[in-house]
Protein backbone atom coordinates (compact mmCIF):
# COMPACT_ATOMS: atom_id res chain seq x y z
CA UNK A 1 39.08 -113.45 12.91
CA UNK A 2 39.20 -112.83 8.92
CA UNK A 3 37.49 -110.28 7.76
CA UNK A 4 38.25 -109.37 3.66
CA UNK A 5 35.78 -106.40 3.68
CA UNK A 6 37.07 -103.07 5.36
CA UNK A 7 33.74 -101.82 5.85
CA UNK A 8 32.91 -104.73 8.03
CA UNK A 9 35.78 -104.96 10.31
CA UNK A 10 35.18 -101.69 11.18
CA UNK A 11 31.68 -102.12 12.20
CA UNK A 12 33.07 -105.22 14.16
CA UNK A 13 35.74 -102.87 15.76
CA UNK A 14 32.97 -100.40 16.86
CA UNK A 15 30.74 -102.80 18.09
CA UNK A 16 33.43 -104.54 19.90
CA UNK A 17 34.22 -101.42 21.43
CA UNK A 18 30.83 -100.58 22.78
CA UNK A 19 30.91 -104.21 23.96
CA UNK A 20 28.34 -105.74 21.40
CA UNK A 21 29.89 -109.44 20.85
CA UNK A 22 27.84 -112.38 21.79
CA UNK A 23 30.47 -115.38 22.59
CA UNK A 24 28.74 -118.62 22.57
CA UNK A 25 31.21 -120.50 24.46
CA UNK A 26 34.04 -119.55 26.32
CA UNK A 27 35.96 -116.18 26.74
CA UNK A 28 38.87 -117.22 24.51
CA UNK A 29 37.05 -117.69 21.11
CA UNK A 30 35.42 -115.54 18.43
CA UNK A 31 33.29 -117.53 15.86
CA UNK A 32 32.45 -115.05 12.90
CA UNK A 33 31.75 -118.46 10.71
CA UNK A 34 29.15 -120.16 13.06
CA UNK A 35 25.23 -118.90 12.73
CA UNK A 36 24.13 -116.93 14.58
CA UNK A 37 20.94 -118.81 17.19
CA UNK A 38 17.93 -117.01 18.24
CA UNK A 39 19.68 -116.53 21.94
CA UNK A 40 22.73 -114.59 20.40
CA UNK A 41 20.19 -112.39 17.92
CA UNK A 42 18.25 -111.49 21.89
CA UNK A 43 21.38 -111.06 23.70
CA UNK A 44 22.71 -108.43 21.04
CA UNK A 45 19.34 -106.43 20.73
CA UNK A 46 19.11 -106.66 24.55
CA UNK A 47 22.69 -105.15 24.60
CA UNK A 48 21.71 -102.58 21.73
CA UNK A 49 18.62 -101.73 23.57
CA UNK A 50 20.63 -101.46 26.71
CA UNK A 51 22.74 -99.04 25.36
CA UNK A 52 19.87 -96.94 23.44
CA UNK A 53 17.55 -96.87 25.99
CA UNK A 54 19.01 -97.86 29.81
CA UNK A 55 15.82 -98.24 31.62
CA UNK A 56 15.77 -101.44 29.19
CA UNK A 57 17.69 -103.12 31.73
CA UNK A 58 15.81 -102.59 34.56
CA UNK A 59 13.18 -105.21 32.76
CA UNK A 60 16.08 -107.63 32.22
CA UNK A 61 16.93 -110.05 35.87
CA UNK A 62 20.60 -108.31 37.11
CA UNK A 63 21.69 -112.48 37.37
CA UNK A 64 21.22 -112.70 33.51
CA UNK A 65 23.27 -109.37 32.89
CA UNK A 66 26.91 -109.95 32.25
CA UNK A 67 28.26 -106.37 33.21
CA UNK A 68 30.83 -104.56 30.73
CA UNK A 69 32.65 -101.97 31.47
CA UNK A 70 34.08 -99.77 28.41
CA UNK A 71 36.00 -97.20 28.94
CA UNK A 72 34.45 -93.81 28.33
CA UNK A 73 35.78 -89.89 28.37
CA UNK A 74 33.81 -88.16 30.34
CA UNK A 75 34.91 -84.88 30.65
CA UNK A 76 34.41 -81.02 31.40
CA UNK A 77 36.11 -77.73 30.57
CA UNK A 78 36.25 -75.45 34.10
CA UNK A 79 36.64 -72.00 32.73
CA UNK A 80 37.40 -68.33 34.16
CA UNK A 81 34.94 -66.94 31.81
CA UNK A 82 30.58 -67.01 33.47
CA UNK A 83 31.86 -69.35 36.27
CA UNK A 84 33.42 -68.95 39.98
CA UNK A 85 34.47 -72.47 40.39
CA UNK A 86 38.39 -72.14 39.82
CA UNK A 87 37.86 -68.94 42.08
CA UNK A 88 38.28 -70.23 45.64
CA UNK A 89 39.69 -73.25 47.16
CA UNK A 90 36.22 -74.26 48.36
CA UNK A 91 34.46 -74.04 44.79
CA UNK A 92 37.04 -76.34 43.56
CA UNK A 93 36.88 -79.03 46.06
CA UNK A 94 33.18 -78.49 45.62
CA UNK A 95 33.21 -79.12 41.88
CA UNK A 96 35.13 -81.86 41.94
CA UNK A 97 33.38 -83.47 44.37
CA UNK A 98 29.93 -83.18 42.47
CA UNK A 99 31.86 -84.07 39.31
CA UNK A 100 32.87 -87.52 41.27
CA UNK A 101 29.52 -88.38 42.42
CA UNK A 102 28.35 -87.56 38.51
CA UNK A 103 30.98 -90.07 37.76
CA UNK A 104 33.40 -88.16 35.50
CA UNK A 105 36.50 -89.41 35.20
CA UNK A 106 38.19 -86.13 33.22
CA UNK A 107 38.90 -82.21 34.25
CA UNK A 108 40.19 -79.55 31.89
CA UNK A 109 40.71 -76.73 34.01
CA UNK A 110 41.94 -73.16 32.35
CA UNK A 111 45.71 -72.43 33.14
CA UNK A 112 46.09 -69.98 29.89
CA UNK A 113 43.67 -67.40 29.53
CA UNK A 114 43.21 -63.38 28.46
CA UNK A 115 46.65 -63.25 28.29
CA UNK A 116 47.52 -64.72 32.13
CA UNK A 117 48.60 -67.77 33.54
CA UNK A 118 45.81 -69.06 36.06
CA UNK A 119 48.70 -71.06 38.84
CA UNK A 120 51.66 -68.76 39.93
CA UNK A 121 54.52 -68.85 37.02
CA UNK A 122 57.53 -67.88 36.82
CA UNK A 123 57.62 -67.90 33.05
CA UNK A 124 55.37 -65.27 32.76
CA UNK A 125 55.94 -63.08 35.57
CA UNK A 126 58.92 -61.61 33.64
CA UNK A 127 57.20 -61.67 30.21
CA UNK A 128 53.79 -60.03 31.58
CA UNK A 129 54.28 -58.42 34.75
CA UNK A 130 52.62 -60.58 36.89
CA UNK A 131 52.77 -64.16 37.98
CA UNK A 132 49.47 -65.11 38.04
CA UNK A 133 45.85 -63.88 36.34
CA UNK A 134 44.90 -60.61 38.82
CA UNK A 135 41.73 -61.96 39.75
CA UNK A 136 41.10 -61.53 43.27
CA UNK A 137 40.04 -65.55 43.89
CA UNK A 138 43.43 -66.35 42.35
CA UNK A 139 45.77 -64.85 45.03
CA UNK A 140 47.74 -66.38 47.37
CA UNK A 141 47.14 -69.71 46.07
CA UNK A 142 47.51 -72.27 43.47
CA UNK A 143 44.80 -72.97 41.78
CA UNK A 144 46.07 -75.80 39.92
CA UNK A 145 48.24 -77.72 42.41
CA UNK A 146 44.70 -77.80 44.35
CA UNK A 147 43.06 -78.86 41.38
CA UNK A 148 45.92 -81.81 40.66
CA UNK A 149 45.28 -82.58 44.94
CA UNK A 150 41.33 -82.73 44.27
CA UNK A 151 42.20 -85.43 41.10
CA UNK A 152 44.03 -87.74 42.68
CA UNK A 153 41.99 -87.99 45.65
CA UNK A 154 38.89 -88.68 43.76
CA UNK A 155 39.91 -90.27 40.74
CA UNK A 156 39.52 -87.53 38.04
CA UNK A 157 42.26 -87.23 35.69
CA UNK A 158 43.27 -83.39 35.30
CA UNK A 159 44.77 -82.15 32.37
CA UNK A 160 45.45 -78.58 32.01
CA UNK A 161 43.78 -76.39 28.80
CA UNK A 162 45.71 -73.48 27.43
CA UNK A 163 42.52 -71.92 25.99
CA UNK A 164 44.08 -68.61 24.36
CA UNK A 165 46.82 -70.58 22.57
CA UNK A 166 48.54 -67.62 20.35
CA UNK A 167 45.78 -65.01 20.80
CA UNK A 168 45.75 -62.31 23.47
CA UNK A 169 43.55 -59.57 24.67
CA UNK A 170 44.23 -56.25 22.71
CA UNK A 171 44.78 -54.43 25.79
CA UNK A 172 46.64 -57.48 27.65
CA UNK A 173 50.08 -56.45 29.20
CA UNK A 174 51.52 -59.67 27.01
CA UNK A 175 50.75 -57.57 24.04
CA UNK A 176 51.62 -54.08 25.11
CA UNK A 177 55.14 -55.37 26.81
CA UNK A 178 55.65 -57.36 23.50
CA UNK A 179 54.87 -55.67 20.65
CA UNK A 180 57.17 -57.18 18.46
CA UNK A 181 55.18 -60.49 18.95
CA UNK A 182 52.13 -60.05 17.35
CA UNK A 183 50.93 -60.35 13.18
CA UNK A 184 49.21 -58.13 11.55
CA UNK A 185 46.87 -58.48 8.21
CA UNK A 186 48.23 -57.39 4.70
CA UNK A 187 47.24 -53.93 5.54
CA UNK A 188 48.82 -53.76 8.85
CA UNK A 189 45.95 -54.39 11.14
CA UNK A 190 46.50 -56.35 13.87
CA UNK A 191 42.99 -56.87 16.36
CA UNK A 192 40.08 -58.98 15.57
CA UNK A 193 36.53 -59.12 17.03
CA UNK A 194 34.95 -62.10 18.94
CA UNK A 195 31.88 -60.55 20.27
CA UNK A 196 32.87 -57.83 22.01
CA UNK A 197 36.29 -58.52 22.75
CA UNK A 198 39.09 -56.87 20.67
CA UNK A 199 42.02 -59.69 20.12
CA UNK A 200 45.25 -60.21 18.95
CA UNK A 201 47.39 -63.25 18.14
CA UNK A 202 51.16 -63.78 18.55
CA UNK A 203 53.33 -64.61 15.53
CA UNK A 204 53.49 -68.77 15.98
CA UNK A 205 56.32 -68.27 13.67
CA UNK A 206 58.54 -66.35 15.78
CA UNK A 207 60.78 -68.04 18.32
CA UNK A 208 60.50 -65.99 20.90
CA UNK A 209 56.87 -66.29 21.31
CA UNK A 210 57.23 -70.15 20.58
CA UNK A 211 59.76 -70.58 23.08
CA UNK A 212 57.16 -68.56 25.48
CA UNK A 213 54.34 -70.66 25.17
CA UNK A 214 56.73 -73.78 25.02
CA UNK A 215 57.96 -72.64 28.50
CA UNK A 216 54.57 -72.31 29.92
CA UNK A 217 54.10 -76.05 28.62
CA UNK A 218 57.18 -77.41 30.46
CA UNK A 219 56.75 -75.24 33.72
CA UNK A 220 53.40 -77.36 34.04
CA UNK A 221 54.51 -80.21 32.95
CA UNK A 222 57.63 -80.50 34.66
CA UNK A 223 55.96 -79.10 38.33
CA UNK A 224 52.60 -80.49 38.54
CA UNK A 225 51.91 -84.50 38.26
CA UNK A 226 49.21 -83.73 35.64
CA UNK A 227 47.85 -86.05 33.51
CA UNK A 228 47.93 -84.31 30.15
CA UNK A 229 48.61 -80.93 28.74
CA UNK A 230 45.45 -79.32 25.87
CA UNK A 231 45.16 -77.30 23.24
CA UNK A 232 42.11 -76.31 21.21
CA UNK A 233 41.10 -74.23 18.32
CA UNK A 234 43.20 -71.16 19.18
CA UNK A 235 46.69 -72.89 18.97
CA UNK A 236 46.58 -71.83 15.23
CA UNK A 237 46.29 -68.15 13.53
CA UNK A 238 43.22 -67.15 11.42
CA UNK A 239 44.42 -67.39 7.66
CA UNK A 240 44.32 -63.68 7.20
CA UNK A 241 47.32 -62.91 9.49
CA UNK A 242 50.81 -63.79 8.55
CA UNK A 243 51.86 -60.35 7.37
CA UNK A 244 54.03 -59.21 9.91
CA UNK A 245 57.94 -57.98 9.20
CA UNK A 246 59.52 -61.36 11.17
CA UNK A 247 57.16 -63.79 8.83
CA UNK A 248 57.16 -61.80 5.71
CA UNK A 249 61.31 -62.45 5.64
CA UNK A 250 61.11 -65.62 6.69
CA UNK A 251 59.13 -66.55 3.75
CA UNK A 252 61.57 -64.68 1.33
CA UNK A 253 64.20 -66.59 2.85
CA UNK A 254 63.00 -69.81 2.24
CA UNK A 255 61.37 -68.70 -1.69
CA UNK A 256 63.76 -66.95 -3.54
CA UNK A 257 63.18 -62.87 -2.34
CA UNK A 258 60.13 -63.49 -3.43
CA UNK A 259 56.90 -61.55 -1.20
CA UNK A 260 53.89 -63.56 0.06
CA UNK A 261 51.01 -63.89 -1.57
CA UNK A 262 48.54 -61.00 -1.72
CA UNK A 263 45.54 -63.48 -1.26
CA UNK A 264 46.00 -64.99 2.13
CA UNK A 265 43.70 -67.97 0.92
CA UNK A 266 46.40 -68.80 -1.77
CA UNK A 267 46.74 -72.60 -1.29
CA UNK A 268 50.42 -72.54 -1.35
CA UNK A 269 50.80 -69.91 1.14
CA UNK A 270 48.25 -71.65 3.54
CA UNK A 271 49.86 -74.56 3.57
CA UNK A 272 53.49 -72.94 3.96
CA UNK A 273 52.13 -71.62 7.80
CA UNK A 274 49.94 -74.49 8.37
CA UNK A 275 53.05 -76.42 7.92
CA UNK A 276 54.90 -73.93 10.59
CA UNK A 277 52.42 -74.00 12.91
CA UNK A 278 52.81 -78.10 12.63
CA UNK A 279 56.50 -78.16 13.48
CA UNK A 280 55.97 -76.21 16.45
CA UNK A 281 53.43 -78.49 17.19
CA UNK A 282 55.69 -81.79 16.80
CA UNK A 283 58.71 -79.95 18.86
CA UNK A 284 56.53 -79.42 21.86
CA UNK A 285 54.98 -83.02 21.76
CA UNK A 286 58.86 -84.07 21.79
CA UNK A 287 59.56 -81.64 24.69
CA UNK A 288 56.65 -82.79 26.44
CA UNK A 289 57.63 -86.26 25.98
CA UNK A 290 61.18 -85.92 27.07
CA UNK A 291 60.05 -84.65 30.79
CA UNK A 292 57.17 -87.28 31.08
CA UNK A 293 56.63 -89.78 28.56
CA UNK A 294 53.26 -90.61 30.25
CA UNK A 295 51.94 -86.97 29.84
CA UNK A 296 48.81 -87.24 27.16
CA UNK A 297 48.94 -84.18 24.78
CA UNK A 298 45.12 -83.77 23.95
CA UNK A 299 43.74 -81.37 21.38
CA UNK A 300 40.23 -79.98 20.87
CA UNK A 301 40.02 -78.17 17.53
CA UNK A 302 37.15 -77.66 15.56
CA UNK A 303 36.31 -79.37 12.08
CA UNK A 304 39.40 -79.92 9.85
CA UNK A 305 37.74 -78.65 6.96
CA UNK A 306 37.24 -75.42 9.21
CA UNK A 307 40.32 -75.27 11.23
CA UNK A 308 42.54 -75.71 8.32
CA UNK A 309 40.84 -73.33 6.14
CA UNK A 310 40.22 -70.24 8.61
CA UNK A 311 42.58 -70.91 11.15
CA UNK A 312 45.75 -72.69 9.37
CA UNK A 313 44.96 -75.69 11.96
CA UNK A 314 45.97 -78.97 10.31
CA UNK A 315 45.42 -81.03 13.32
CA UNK A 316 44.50 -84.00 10.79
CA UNK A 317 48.36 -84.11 9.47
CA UNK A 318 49.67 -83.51 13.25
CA UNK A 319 46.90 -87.37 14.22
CA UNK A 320 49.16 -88.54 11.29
CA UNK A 321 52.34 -87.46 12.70
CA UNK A 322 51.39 -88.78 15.97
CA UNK A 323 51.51 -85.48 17.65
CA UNK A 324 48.23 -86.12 19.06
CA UNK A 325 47.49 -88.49 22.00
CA UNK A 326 43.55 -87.67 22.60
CA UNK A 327 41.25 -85.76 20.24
CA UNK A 328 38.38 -84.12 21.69
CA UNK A 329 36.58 -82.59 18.51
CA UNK A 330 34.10 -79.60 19.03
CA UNK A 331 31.52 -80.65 16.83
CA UNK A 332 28.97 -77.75 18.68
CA UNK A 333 25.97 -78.27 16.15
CA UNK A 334 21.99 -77.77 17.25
CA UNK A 335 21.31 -79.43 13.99
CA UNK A 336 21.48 -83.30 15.07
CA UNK A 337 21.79 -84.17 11.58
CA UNK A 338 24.32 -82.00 10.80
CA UNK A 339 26.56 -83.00 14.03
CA UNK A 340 26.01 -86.59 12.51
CA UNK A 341 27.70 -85.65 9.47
CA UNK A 342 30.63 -83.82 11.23
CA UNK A 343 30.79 -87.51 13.19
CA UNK A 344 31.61 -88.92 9.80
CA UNK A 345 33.67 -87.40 8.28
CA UNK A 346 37.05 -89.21 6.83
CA UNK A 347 39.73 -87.65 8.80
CA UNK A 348 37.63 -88.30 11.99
CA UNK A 349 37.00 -91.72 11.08
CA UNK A 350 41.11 -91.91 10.26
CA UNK A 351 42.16 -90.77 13.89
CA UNK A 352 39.37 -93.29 15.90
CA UNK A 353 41.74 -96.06 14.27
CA UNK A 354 44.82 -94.66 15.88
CA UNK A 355 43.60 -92.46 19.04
CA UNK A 356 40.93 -92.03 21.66
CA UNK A 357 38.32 -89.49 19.94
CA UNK A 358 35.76 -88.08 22.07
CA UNK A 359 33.25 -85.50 21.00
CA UNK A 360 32.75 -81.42 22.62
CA UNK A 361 29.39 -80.97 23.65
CA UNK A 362 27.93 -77.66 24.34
CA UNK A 363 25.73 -77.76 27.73
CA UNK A 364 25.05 -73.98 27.06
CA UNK A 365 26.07 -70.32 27.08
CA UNK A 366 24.95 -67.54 29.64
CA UNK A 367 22.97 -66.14 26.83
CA UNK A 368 22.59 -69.33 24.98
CA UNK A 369 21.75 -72.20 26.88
CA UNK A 370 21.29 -76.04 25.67
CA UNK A 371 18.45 -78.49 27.11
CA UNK A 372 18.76 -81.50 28.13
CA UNK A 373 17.13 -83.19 25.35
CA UNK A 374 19.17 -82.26 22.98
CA UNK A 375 22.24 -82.94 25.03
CA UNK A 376 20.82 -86.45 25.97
CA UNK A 377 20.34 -86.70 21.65
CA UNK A 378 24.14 -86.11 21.29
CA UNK A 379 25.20 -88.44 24.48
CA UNK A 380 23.31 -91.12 22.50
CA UNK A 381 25.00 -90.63 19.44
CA UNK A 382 28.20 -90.62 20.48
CA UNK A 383 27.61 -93.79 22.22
CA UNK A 384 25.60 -95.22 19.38
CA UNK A 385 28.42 -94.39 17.03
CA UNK A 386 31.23 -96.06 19.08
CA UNK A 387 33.07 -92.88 20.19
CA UNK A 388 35.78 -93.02 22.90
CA UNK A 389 33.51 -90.37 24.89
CA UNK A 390 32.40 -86.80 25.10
CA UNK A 391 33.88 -83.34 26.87
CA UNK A 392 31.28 -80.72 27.97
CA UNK A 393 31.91 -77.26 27.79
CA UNK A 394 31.46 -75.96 30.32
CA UNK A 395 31.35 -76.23 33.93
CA UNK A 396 28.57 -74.10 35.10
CA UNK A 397 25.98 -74.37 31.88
CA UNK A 398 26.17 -77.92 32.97
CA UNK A 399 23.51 -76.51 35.78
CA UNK A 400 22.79 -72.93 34.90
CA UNK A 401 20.78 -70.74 32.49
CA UNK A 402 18.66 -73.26 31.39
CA UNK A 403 14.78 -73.42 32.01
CA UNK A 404 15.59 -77.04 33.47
CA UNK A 405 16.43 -76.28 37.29
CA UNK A 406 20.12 -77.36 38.23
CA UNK A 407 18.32 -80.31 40.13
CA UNK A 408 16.70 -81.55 36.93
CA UNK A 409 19.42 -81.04 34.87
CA UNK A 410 22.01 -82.44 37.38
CA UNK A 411 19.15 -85.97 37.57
CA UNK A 412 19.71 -86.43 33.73
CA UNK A 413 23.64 -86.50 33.98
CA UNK A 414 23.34 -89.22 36.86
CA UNK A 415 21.32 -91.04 33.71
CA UNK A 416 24.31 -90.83 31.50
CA UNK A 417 26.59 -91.55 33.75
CA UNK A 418 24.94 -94.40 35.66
CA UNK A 419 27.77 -96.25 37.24
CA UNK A 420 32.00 -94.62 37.60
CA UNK A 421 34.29 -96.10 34.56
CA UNK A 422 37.81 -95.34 33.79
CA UNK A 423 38.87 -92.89 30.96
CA UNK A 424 40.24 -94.56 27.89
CA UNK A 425 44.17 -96.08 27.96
CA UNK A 426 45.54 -93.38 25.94
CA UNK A 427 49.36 -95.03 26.46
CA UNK A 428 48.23 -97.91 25.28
């Protein structure tokens, strides 16, 4: 097909993607010169209604409904935070099993949390004490060898999240046993507030803690037949930090003597550890790589034009580098019109040409909890707009907190997800 205007061939891409073509005759042949006849204009809105509004096809005879089956993410973060599920072998199998008959296709459970590994390790039992998070659940098993068993029985892939990245609890034995790991602020502060949590972060510029979370990386990789490996929004350093003793000489080695700048927003200096932060990026895909080739390195960072700016997170250069195999964008918005625009943007528009980009939808918090409506509103948009699929986070707002019972809410997932279908072919 020839197609001189970009704009269009896009549109074609994302239709063809959703499965909106209308062939006239045969399977082997496009024909973008031929007009269009009134039965190809009904057989694309029934397929656009199909999509917009599925109990469209219920009106439609099944023997005049040629089935297509697109590959969709359809994920879900299981976290050690509000929720018991990773907590006992039974909750697991449990969950799994009622994310099966949801028809999910995609698990992210927690394996780097608060400052613990959540499966036995023996990378961090010498770094932090212990070999595994102390949470009573936890002991005496492995959570995520179950959780790669439970997968490949039922046809979820399982892809580990390290959630905490370079941050740790305040109090965590990783930062009391390590105290030469962590940044500070220009004025030698060192803990930061979310809610009512005191954190730190670990220098991302200092080998030793790179070579620490690297290890962690490999250990899984290398010992578990997961499917991927994830990072999100906290495998960067907010843009304030970067004044330690370690980073502060490294950046007079490499400008002349000369002292970082006193404004930590300076654009020179933010992209000097954005740039850091990128190259230990690109040496773990590599590492990763080298033990499986076949292992999908997912990331799901916020915004660009947020996670560059606040949190030194250039996850648009590391699409371009190819660092990134699946991008899973936290785009957590009330505002419908506002999560539209996120949708839009350039550099999200860049990566659905190269990579599977699915969207982070928030099914709710324990004190702030999401109805379905507005959920269903996103789930159509995504669709609508041709995205690879959509993550939820998390596990148990999925049923709880909401004014919607877990039975109600549980009936209008079984409407999104009407029939099973495969994740996207990241590897290819």
């Amino acid at each position: 097909m020839l197609v001189q205007d970009e704009t269009a061939l896009e549109a074609i891409a994302a239709a063809a993607e959703r499965g909106l073509v209308v062939n006239p005759s045969g399977s082997d042949w496009l024909y973008p010169y031929r007009l269009a006849s009134r039965a190809d204009v009904v057989a694309s809105l029934c397929q656009v209604l199909a999509l917009d509004q599925p109990q469209f096809m219920a009106l439609v005879p099944s023997e005049f409904v040629a089935p297509i089956e697109v590959p969709e993410l359809r994920g879900v973060w299981l976290t050690n935070v509000d929720s018991e599920v990773l907590f006992s072998s039974q909750n697991l199998r449990e969950g799994f099993e009622r994310l099966h008959r949801l028809n999910f296709n995609t698990v992210y459970p927690v394996v780097w949390n608060w400052g613990y590994t959540l499966y036995p390790s023996q990378v961090a039992e010498p770094v932090i004490g212990r070999a595994v998070d102390p949470e009573p659940g936890l002991q005496g098993r492995d959570m995520l060898a179950e959780a790669v068993e439970y997968g490949q029985e039922l046809g979820l892939r399982v892809i580990p999240w390290f959630e905490f990245g370079f941050q740790a609890p305040s109090y965590s034995e990783l930062a009391r046993r390590n105290p030469e790991w962590l940044t500070q602020r220009a004025d030698g502060t060192q803990t930061i507030m979310e809610g009512e949590h005191e954190r730190v972060w670990l220098n991302p510029f200092h080998p030793e803690v790179q070579e620490f979370i690297l290890d962690l990386v490999l250990e899984i990789v290398e010992n578990y037949d997961v499917d991927g490996i994830q990072f999100d929004d906290h495998l960067g350093l907010p843009v304030e930090f970067g004044y330690d003793a370690y980073t502060v000489e490294l950046y007079r080695r490499e400008h002349d003597g000369n002292d970082p700048p006193e404004d930590f927003n300076d654009p020179d200096w933010v992209r000097w550890r954005a740039d850091k932060i990128t190259e230990f990026v690109g040496r773990t895909f590599e590492a990763v790589k080298a033990v499986k080739a076949d292992v999908v390195v997912s990331v799901s960072p916020n915004p660009q034009h947020f996670a560059y700016a606040r949190y030194l997170q250039d996850w648009q250069r590391w699409q371009e580098l190819g660092y990134i195999e699946e991008l899973v964008l936290q785009v957590y918005r009330s505002d419908i019109e506002v999560f539209i625009g996120e949708l839009n943007r350039p550099e999200v528009l860049a990566a659905r040409r190269e990579i599977p980009v699915g969207i982070a939808v928030l099914a709710g918090l324990r004190n702030r909890p999401t109805e379905m409506p507005l959920i269903e509103e996103k789930v159509r948009t995504i669709r609508n707009q041709g995205f690879a699929g959509m993550s939820f986070f998390f596990y148990q707002s999925l049923w709880d907190w909401s004014e919607e019972s877990p039975v109600q809410r549980e009936a209008g997932l079984a409407e999104f997800f009407r029939e099973a279908i495969v994740a996207p072919d990241v590897m290819n």
